[in-house]
Protein backbone atom coordinates (compact mmCIF):
# COMPACT_ATOMS: atom_id res chain seq x y z
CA UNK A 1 0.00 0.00 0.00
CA UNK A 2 1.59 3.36 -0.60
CA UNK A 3 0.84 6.94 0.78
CA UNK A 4 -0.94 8.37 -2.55
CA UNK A 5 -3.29 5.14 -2.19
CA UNK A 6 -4.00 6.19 1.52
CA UNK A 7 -4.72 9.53 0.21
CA UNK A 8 -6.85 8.96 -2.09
CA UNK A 9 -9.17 6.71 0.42
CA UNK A 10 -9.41 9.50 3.02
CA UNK A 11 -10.11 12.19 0.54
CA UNK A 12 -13.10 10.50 -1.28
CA UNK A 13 -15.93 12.68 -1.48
CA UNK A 14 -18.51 11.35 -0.26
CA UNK A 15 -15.77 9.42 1.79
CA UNK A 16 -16.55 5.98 2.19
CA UNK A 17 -15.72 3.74 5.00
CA UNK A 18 -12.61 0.72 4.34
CA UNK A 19 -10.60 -1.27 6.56
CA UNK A 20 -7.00 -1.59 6.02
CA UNK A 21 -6.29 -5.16 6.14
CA UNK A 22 -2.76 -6.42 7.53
CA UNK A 23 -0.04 -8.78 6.56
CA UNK A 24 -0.83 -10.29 10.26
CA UNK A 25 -4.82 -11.35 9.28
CA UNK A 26 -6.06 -8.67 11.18
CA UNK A 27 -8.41 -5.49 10.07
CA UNK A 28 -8.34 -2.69 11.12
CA UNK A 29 -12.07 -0.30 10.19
CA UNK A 30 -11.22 3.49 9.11
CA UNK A 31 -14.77 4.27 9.69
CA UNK A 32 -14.60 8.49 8.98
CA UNK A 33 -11.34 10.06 7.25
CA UNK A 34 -11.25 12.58 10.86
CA UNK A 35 -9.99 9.23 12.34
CA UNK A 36 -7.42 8.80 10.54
CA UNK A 37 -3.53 11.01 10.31
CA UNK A 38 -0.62 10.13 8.40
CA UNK A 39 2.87 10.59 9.67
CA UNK A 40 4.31 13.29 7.96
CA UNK A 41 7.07 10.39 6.68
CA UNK A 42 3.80 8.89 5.03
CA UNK A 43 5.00 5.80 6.75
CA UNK A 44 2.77 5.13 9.25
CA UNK A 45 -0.84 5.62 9.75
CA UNK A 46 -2.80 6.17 13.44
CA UNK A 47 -6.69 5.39 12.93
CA UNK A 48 -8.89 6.15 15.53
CA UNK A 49 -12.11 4.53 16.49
CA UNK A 50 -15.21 5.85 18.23
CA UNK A 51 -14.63 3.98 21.35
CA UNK A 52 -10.96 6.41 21.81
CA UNK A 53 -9.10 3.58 21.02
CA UNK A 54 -6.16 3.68 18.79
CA UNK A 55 -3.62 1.49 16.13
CA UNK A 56 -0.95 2.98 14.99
CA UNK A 57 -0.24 1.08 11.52
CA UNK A 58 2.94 0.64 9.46
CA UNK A 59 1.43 1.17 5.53
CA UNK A 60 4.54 -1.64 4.80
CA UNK A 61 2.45 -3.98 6.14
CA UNK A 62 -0.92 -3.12 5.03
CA UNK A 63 -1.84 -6.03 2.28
CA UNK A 64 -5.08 -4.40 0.79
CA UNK A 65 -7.63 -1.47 1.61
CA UNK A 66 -11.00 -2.70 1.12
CA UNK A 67 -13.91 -0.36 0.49
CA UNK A 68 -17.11 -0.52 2.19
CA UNK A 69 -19.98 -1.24 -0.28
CA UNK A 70 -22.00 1.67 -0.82
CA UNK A 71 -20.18 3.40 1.63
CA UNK A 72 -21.66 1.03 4.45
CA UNK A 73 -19.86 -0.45 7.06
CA UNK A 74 -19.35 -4.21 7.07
CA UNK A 75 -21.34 -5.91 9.48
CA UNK A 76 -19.00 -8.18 12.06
């Protein structure tokens, strides 16, 4: 995954919601582009969720960004 990919998720307009999945299995939801920052580096990503918790994410090893259909989250 690079930065300009990143980028271009968060900046959607209408945004619509994705989860970053990671080279460990896990997902992580970007559920509003507020809840997400890049590093100035571009390296690293922190994503926020509603609860106040955080992950802070190395983009190296994100394996795939899937979208939400219709901009709906996915049900878990």
């Amino acid at each position: 995954m690079t930065t300009e990919q990143l980028k271009t998720a968060l900046n959607q307009r209408p945004f619509r919601p994705f989860t970053l999945h990671l080279a460990d299995g896990r997902g992580i939801a970007v559920q509003h582009n507020e809840f997400a920052m890049l590093s100035p580096s571009g390296r690293t990503v922190v994503v926020y969720q509603a609860d106040d918790t955080m992950n802070i994410v190395d983009l190296l090893l994100v394996t795939d960004l899937e979208m939400a259909a219709n901009g709906k989250r996915r049900k878990r």
